[in-house]
N, C-alpha and C. Protein backbone atom coordinates (compact mmCIF):
# COMPACT_ATOMS: atom_id res chain seq x y z
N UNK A 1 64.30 180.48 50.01
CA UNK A 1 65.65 180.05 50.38
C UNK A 1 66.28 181.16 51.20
N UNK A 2 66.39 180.71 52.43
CA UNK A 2 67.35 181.93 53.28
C UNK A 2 68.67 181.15 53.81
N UNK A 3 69.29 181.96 54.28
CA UNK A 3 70.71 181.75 55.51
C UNK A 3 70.20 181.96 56.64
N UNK A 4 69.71 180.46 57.53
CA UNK A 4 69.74 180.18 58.38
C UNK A 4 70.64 180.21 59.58
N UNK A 5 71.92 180.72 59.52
CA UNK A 5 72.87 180.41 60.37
C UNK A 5 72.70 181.18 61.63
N UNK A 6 72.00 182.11 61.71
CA UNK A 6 72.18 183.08 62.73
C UNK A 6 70.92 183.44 63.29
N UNK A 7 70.67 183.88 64.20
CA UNK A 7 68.93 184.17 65.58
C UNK A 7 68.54 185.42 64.62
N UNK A 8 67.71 185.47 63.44
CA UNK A 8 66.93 186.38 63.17
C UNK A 8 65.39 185.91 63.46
N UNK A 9 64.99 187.62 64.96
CA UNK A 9 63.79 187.31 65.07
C UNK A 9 63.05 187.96 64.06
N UNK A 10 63.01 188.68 62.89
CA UNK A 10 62.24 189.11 61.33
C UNK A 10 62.29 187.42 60.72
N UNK A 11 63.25 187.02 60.62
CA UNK A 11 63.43 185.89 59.53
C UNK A 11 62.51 185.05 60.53
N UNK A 12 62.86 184.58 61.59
CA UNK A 12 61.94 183.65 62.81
C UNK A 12 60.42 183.70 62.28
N UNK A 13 60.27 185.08 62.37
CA UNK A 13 58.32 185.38 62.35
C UNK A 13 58.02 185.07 60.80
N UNK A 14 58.73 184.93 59.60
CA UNK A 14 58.45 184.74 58.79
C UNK A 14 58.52 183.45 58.54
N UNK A 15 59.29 182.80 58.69
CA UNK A 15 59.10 181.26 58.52
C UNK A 15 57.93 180.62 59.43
N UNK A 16 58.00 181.19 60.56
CA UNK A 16 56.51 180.56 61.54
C UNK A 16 55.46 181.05 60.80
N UNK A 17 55.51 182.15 59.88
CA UNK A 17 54.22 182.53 59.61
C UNK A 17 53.69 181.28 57.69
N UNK A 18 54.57 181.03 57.56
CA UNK A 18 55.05 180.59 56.17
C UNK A 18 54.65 179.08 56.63
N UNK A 19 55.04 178.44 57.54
CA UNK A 19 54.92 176.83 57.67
C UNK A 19 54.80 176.63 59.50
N UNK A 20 54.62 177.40 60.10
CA UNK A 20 53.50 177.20 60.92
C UNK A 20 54.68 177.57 62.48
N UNK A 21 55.18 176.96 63.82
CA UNK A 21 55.62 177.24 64.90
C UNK A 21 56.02 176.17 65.21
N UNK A 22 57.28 175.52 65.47
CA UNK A 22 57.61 174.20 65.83
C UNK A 22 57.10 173.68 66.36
N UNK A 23 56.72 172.46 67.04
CA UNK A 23 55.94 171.26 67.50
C UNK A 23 56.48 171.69 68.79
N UNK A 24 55.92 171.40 70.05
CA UNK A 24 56.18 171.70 71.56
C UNK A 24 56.61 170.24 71.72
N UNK A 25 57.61 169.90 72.54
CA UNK A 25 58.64 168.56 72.96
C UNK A 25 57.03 167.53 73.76
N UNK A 26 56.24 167.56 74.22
CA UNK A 26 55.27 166.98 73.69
C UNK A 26 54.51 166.05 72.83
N UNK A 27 54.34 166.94 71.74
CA UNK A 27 54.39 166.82 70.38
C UNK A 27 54.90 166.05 69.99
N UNK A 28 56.71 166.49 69.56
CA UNK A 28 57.21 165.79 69.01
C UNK A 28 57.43 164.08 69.40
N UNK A 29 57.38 164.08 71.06
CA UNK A 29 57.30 162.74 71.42
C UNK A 29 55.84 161.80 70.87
N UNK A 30 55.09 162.71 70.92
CA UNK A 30 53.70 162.05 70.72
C UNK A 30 53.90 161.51 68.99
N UNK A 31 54.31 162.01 68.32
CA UNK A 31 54.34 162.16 66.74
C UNK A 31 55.84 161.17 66.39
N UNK A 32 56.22 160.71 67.37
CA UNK A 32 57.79 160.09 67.38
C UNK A 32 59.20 160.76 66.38
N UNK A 33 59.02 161.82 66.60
CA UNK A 33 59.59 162.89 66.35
C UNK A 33 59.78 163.66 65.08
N UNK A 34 59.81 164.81 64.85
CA UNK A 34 59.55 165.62 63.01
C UNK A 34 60.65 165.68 62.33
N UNK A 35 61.90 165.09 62.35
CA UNK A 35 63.32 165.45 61.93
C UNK A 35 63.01 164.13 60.87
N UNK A 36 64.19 164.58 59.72
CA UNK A 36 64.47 163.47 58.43
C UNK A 36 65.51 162.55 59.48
N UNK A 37 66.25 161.57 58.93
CA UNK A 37 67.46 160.86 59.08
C UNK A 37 68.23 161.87 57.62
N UNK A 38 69.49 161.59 57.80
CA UNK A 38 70.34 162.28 57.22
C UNK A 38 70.23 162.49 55.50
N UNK A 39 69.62 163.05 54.85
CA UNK A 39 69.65 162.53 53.44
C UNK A 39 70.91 163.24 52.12
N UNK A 40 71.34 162.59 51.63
CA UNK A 40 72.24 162.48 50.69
C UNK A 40 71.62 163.12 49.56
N UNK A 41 72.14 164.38 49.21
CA UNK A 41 71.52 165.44 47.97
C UNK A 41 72.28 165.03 47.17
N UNK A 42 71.52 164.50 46.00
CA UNK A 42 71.93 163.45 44.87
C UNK A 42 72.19 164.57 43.34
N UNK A 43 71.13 165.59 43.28
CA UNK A 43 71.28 166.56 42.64
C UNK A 43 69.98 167.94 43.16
N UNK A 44 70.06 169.16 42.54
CA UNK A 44 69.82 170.54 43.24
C UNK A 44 69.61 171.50 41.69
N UNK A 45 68.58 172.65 42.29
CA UNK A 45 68.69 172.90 41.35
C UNK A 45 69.33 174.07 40.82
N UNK A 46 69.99 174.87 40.12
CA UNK A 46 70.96 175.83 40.03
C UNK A 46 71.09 176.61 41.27
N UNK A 47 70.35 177.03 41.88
CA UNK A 47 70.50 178.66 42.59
C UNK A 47 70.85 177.87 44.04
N UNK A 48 70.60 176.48 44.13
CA UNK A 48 70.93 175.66 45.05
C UNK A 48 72.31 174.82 45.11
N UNK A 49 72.25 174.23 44.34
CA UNK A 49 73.60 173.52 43.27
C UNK A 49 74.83 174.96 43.47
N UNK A 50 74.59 175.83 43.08
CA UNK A 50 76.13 176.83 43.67
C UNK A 50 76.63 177.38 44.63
N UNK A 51 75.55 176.92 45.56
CA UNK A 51 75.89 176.79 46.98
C UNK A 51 76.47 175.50 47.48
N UNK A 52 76.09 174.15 47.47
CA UNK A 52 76.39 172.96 47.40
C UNK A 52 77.74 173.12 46.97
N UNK A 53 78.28 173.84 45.60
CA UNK A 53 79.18 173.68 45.11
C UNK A 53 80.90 174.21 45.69
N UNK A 54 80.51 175.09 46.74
CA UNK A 54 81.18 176.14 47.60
C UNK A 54 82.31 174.89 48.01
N UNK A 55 81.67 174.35 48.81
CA UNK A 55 82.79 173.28 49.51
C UNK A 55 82.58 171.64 48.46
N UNK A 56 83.51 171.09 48.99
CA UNK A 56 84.22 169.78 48.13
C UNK A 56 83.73 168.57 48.95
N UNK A 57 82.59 168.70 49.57
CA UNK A 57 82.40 167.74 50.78
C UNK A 57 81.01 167.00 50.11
N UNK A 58 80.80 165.93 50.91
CA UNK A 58 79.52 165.28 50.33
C UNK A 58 78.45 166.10 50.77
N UNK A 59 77.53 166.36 50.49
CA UNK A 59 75.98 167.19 50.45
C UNK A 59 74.97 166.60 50.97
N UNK A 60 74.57 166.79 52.79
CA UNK A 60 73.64 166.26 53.14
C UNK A 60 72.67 167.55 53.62
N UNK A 61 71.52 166.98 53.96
CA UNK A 61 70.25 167.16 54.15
C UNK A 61 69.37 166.86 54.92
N UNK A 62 68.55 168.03 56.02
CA UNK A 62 67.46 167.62 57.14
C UNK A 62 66.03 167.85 56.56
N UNK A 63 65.37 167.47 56.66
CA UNK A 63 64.00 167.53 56.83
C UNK A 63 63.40 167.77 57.94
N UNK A 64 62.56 169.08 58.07
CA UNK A 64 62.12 169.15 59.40
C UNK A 64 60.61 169.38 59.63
N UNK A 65 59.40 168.54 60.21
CA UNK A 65 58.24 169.00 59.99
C UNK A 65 57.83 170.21 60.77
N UNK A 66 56.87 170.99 60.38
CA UNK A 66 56.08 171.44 60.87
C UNK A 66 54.28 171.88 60.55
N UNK A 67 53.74 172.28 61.20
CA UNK A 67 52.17 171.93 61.05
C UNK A 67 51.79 172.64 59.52
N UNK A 68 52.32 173.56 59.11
CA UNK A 68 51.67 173.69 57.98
C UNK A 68 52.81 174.01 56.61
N UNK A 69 53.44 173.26 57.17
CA UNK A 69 54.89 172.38 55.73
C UNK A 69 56.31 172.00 56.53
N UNK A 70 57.44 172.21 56.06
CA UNK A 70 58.27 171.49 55.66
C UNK A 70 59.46 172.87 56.03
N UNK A 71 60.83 172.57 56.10
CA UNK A 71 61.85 173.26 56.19
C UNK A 71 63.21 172.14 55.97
N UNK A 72 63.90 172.17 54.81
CA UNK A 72 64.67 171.54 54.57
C UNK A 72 66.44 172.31 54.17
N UNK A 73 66.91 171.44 55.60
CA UNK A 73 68.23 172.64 55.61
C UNK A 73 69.25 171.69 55.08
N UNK A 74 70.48 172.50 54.93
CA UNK A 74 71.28 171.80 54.31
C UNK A 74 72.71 172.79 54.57
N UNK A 75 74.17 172.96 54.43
CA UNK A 75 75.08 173.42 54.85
C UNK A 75 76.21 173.33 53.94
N UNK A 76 76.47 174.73 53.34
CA UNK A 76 77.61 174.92 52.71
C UNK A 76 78.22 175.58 53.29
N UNK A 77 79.68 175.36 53.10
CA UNK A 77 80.85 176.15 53.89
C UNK A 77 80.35 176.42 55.35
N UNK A 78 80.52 177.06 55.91
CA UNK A 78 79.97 177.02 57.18
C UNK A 78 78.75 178.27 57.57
N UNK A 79 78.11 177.83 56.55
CA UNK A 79 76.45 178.66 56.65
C UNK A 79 75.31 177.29 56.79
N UNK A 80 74.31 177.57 57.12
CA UNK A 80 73.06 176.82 57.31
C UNK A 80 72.18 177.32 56.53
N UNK A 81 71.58 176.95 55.63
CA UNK A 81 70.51 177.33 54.80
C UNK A 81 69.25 176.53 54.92
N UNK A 82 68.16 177.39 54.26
CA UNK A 82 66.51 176.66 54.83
C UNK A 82 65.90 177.30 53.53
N UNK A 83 65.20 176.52 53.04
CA UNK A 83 64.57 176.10 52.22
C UNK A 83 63.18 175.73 52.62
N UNK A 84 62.15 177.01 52.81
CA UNK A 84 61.05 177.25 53.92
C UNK A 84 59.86 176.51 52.70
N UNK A 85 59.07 175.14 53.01
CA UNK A 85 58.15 175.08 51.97
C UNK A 85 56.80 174.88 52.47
N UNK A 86 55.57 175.88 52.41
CA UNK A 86 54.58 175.26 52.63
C UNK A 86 53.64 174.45 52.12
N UNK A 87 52.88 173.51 52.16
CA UNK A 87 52.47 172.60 51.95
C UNK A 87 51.70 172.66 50.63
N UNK A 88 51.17 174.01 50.57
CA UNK A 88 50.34 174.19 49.32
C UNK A 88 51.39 174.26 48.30
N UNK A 89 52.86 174.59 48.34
CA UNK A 89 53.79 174.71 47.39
C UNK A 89 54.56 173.62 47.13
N UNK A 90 54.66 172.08 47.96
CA UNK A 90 55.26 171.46 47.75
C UNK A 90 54.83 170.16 47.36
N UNK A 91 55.67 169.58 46.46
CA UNK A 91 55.53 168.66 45.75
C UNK A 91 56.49 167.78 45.93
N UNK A 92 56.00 166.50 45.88
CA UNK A 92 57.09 165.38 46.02
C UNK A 92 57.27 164.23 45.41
N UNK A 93 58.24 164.04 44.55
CA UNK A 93 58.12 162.77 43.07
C UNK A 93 58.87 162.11 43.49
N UNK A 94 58.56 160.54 43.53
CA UNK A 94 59.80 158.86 43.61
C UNK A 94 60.08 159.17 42.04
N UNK A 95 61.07 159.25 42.16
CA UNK A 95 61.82 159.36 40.46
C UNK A 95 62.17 158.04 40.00
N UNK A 96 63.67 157.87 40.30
CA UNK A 96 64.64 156.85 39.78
C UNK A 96 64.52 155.79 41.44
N UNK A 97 64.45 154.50 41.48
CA UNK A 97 64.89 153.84 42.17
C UNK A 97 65.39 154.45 43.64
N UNK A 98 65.36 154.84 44.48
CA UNK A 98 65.51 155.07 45.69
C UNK A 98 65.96 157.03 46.24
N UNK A 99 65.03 157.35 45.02
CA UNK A 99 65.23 159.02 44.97
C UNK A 99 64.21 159.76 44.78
N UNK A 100 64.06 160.46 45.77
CA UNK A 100 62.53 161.74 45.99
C UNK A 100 63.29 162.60 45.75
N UNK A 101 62.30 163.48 44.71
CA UNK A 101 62.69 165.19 44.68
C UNK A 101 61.95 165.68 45.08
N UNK A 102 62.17 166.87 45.89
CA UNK A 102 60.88 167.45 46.88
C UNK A 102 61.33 169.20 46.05
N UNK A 103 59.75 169.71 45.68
CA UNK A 103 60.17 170.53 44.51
C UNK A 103 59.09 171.80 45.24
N UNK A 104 59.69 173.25 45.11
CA UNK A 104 58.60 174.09 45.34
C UNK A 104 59.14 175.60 44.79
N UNK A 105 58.32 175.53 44.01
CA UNK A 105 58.29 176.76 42.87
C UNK A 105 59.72 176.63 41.68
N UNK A 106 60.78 177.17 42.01
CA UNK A 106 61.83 177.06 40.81
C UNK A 106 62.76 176.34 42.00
N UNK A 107 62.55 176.10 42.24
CA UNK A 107 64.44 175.70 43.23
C UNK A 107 63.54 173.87 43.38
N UNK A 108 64.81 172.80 43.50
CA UNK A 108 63.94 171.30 43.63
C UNK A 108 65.31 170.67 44.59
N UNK A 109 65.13 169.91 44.86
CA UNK A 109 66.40 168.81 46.11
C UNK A 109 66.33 167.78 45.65
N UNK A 110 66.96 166.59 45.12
CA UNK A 110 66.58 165.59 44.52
C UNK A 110 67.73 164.46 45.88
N UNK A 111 66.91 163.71 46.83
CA UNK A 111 67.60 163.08 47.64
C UNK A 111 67.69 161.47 47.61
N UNK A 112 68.86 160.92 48.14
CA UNK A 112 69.28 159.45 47.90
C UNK A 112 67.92 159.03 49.08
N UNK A 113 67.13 157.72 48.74
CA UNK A 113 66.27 157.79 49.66
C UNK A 113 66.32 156.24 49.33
N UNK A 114 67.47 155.67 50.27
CA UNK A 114 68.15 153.95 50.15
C UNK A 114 67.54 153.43 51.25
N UNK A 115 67.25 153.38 52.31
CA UNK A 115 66.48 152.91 53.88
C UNK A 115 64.98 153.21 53.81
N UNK A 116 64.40 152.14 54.72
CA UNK A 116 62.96 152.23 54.74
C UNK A 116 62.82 153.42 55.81
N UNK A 117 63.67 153.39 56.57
CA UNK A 117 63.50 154.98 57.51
C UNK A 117 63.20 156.25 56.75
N UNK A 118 63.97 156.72 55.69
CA UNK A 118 63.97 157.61 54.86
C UNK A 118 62.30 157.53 53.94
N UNK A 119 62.40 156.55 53.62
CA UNK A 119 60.92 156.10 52.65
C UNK A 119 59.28 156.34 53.80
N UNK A 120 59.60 155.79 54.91
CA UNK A 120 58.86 156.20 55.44
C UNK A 120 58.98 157.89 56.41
N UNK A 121 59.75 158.49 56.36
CA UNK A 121 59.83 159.83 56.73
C UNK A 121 58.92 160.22 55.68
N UNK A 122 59.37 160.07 54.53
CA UNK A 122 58.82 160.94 52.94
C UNK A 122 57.26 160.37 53.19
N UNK A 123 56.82 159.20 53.64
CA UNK A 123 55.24 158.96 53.74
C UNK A 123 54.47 159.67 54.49
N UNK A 124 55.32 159.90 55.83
CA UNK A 124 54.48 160.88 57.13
C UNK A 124 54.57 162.02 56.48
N UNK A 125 55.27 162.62 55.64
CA UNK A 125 55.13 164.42 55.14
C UNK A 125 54.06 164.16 54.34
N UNK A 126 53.87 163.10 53.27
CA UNK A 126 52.51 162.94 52.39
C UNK A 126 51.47 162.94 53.16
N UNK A 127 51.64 162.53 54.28
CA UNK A 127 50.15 162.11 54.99
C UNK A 127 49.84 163.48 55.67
N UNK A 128 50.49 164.15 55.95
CA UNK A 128 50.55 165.43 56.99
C UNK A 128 50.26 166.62 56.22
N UNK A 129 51.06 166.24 54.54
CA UNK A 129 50.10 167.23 53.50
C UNK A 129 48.62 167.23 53.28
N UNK A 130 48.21 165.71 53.47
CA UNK A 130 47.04 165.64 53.01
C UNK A 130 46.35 165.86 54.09
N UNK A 131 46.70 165.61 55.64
CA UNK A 131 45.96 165.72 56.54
C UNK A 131 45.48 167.54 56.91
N UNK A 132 46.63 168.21 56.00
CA UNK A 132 45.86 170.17 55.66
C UNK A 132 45.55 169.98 54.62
């Protein structure tokens, strides 16, 4: 879990090294693009949850692919945070009726996942896990 908000090239080389180098615009056209649709953080887990808790606003959520995992940001008060997961660390459970928790090591995101857009985003990250 870092603070994304700002051009760190240390933090940069570590996340590329962690879940791989963004997709080249290419790519992303070829792959019809690596971004979530907006998701609704339903619940979080403490060290996440008191950040969430900062501001009084509803709690959304990106999903972003890349070749060897996942980066899922999200925005309290006016910081950007990332939540760097690689593929060997992440896990992903249909819980309750229209809700994935995407879980890696102690920290988990538990998101509203109501649209087949959303349902199928969460399928292409399964398939892209399994395809490393």
């Amino acid at each position: 879990l870092c603070n994304d908000s700002y051009n760190n090239p240390g933090q940069t080389n570590t996340i590329n090294d962690l879940v791989g180098e963004a997709y080249s615009i290419k790519e992303r056209f070829k792959m019809g693009g690596i971004g979530s649709p907006k998701l609704e953080i339903v619940s979080s887990s403490a060290t996440i949850h008191s950040l969430l808790v900062l501001d009084h606003n509803t709690n959304y959520s990106s999903i972003e692919l890349r070749p060897k995992g996942i980066i899922l940001r999200f925005r309290a008060l006016l910081e950007t945070y990332a939540l760097v997961i690689p593929f060997y660390k992440l896990t992903i459970f249909k819980g309750d009726t229209g809700i994935y928790s995407v879980y890696m090591d102690n920290y988990f995101v538990k998101v509203k996942a109501d649209t087949k857009a959303i349902q199928k985003y969460f399928k292409r990250i399964l398939d892209a896990k399994i395809a490393n």
